[in-house]
C-alpha atoms as a PDB file:
ATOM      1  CA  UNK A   1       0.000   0.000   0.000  1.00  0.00           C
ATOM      2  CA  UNK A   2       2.816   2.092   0.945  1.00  0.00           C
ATOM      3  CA  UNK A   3       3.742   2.278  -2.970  1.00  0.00           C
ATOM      4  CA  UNK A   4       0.560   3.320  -4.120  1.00  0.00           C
ATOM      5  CA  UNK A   5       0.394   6.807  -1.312  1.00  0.00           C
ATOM      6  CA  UNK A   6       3.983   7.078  -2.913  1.00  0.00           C
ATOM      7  CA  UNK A   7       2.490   7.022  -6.827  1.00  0.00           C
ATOM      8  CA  UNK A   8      -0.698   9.343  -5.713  1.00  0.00           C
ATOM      9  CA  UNK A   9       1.415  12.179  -3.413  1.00  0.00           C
ATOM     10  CA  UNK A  10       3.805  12.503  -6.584  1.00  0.00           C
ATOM     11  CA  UNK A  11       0.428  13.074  -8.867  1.00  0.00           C
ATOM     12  CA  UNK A  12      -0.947  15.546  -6.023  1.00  0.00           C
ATOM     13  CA  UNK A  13       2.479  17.123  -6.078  1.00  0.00           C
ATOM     14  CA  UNK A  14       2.626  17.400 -10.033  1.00  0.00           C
ATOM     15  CA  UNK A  15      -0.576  18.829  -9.790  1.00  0.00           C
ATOM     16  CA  UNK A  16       0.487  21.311  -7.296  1.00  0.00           C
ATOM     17  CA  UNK A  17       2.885  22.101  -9.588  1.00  0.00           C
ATOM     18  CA  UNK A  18       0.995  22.533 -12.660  1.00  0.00           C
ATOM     19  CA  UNK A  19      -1.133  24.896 -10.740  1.00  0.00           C
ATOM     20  CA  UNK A  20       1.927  27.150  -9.732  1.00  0.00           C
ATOM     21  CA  UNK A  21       2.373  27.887 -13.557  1.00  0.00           C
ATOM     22  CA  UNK A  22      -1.109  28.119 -14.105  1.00  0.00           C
ATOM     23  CA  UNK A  23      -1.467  30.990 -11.217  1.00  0.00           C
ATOM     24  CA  UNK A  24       0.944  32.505 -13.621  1.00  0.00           C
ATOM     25  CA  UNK A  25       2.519  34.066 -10.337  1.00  0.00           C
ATOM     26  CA  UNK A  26      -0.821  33.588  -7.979  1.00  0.00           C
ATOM     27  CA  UNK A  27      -2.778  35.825  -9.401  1.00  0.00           C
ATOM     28  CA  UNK A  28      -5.759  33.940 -10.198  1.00  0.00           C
ATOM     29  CA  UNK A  29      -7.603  32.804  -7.701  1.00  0.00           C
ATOM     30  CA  UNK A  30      -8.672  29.251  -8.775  1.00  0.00           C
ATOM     31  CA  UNK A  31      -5.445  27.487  -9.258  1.00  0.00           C
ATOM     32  CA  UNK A  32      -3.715  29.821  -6.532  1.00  0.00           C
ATOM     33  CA  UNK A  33      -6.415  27.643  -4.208  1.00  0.00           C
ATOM     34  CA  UNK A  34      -5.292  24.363  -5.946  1.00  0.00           C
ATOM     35  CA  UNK A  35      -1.892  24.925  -5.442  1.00  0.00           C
ATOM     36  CA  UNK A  36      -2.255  24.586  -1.417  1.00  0.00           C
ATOM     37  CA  UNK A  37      -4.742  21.578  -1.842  1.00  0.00           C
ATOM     38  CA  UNK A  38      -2.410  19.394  -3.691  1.00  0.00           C
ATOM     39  CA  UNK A  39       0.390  19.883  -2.093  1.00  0.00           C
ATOM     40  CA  UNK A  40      -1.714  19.531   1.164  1.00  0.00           C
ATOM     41  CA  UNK A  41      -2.589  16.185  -0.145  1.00  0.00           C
ATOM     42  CA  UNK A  42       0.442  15.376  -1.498  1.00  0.00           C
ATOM     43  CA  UNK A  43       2.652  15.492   1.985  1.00  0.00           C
ATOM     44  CA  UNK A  44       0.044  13.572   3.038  1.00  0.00           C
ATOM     45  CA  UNK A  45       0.254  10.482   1.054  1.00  0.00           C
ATOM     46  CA  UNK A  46       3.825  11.263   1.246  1.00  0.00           C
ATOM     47  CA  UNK A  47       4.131  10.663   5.155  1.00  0.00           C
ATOM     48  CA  UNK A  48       2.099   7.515   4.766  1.00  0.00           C
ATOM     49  CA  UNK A  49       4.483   6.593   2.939  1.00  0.00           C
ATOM     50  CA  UNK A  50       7.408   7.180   5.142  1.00  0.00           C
ATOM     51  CA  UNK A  51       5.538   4.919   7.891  1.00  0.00           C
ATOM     52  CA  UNK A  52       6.822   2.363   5.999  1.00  0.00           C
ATOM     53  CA  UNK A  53       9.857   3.402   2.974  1.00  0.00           C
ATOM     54  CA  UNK A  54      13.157   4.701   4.132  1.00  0.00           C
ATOM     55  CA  UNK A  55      12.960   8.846   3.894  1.00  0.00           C
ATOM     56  CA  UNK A  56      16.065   8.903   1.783  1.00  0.00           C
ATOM     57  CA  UNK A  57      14.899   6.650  -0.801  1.00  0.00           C
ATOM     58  CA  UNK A  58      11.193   7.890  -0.872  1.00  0.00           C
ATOM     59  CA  UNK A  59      12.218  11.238  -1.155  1.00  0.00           C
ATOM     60  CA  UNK A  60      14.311  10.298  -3.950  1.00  0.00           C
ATOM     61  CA  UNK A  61      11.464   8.782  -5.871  1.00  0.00           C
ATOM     62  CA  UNK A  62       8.887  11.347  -5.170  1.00  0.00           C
ATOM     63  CA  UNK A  63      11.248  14.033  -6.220  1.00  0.00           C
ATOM     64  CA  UNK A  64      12.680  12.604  -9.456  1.00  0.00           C
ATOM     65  CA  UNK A  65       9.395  10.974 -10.975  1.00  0.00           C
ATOM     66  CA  UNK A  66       7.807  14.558  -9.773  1.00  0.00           C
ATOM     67  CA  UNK A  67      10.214  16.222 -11.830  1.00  0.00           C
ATOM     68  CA  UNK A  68      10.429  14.121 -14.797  1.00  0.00           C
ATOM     69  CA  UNK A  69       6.474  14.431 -15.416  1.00  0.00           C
ATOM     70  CA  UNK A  70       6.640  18.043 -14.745  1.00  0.00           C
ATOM     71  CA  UNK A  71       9.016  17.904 -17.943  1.00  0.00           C
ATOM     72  CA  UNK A  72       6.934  16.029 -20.073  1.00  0.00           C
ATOM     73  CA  UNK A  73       3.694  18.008 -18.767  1.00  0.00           C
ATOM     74  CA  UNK A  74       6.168  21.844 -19.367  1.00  0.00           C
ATOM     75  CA  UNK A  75       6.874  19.991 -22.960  1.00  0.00           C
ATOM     76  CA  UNK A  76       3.582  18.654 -23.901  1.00  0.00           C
ATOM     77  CA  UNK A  77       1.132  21.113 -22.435  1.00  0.00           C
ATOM     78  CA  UNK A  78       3.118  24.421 -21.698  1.00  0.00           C
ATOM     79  CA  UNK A  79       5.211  23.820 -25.525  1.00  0.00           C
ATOM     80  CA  UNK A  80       8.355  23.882 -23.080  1.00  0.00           C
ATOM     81  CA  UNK A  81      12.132  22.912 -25.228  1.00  0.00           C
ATOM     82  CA  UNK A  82      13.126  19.430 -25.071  1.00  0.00           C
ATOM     83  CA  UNK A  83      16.905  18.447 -25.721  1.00  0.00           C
ATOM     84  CA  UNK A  84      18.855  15.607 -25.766  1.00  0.00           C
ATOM     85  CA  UNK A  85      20.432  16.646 -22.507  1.00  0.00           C
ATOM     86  CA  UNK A  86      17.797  17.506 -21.057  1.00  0.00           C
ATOM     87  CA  UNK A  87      16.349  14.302 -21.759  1.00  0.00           C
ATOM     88  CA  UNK A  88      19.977  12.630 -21.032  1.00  0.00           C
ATOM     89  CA  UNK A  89      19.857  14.148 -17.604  1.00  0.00           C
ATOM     90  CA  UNK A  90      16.607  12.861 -16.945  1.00  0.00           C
ATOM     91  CA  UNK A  91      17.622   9.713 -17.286  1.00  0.00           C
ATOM     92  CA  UNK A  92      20.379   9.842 -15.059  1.00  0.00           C
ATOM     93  CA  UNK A  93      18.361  11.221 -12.158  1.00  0.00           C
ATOM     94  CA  UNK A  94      16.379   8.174 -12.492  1.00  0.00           C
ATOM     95  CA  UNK A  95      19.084   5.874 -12.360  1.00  0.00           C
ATOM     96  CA  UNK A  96      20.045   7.493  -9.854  1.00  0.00           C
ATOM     97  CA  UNK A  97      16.964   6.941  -7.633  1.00  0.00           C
ATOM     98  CA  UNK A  98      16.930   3.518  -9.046  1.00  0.00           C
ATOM     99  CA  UNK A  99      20.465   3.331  -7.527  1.00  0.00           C
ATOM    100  CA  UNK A 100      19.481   4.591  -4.074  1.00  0.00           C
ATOM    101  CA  UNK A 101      16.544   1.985  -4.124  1.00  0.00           C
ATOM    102  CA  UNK A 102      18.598  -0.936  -4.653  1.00  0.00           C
ATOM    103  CA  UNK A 103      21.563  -0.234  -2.764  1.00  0.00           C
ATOM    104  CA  UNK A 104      19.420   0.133   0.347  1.00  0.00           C
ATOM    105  CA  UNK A 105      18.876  -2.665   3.140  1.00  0.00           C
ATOM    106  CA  UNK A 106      15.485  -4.443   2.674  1.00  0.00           C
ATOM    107  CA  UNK A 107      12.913  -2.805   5.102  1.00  0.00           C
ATOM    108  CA  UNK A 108      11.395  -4.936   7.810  1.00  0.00           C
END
């Protein structure tokens, strides 16, 4: 269960997110409210999941898969730039969490 609070506070936290550029700088009202409700929701799912997940490697995960849909989402929606480094560097940040997952101590 603790995986699935992990999946939904990154979606509440890419929604967040999404909101802050849709504000465009918190001056409309509607997503300026969403802002504070999904990221209210999405530290909470988060500290379920730390009842369980070490707070190094969840951390990790919420943070990197956060970012790399907020780069397809700033690509695909916003008609952000998307580069080979960029998209290089991606990568590595997920190896990198995939790194920190693995090299950990299974949880008991």
């Amino acid at each position: 269960m603790h995986w699935i609070y992990l999946i939904i506070a990154i979606l509440f936290e890419v929604s967040g997110t999404t909101c802050l550029k849709i504000s465009d700088g918190c001056t409309k009202l509607a997503p300026t409210l969403f802002i504070f409700f999904f990221y209210g929701l999405s530290f909470t799912f988060l500290s379920f999941t730390l009842r369980v997940l070490p707070i190094a490697v969840t951390y990790a995960i919420w943070s990197a898969l956060g970012t790399a849909l907020i780069t397809v989402i700033g690509v695909v929606w916003f008609g952000e730039s998307i580069s080979a480094i960029k998209l290089f560097s991606l990568l590595l940040i997920i190896l990198g969490v995939a790194g920190l997952h693995f090299g950990q101590k299974q949880v008991h």
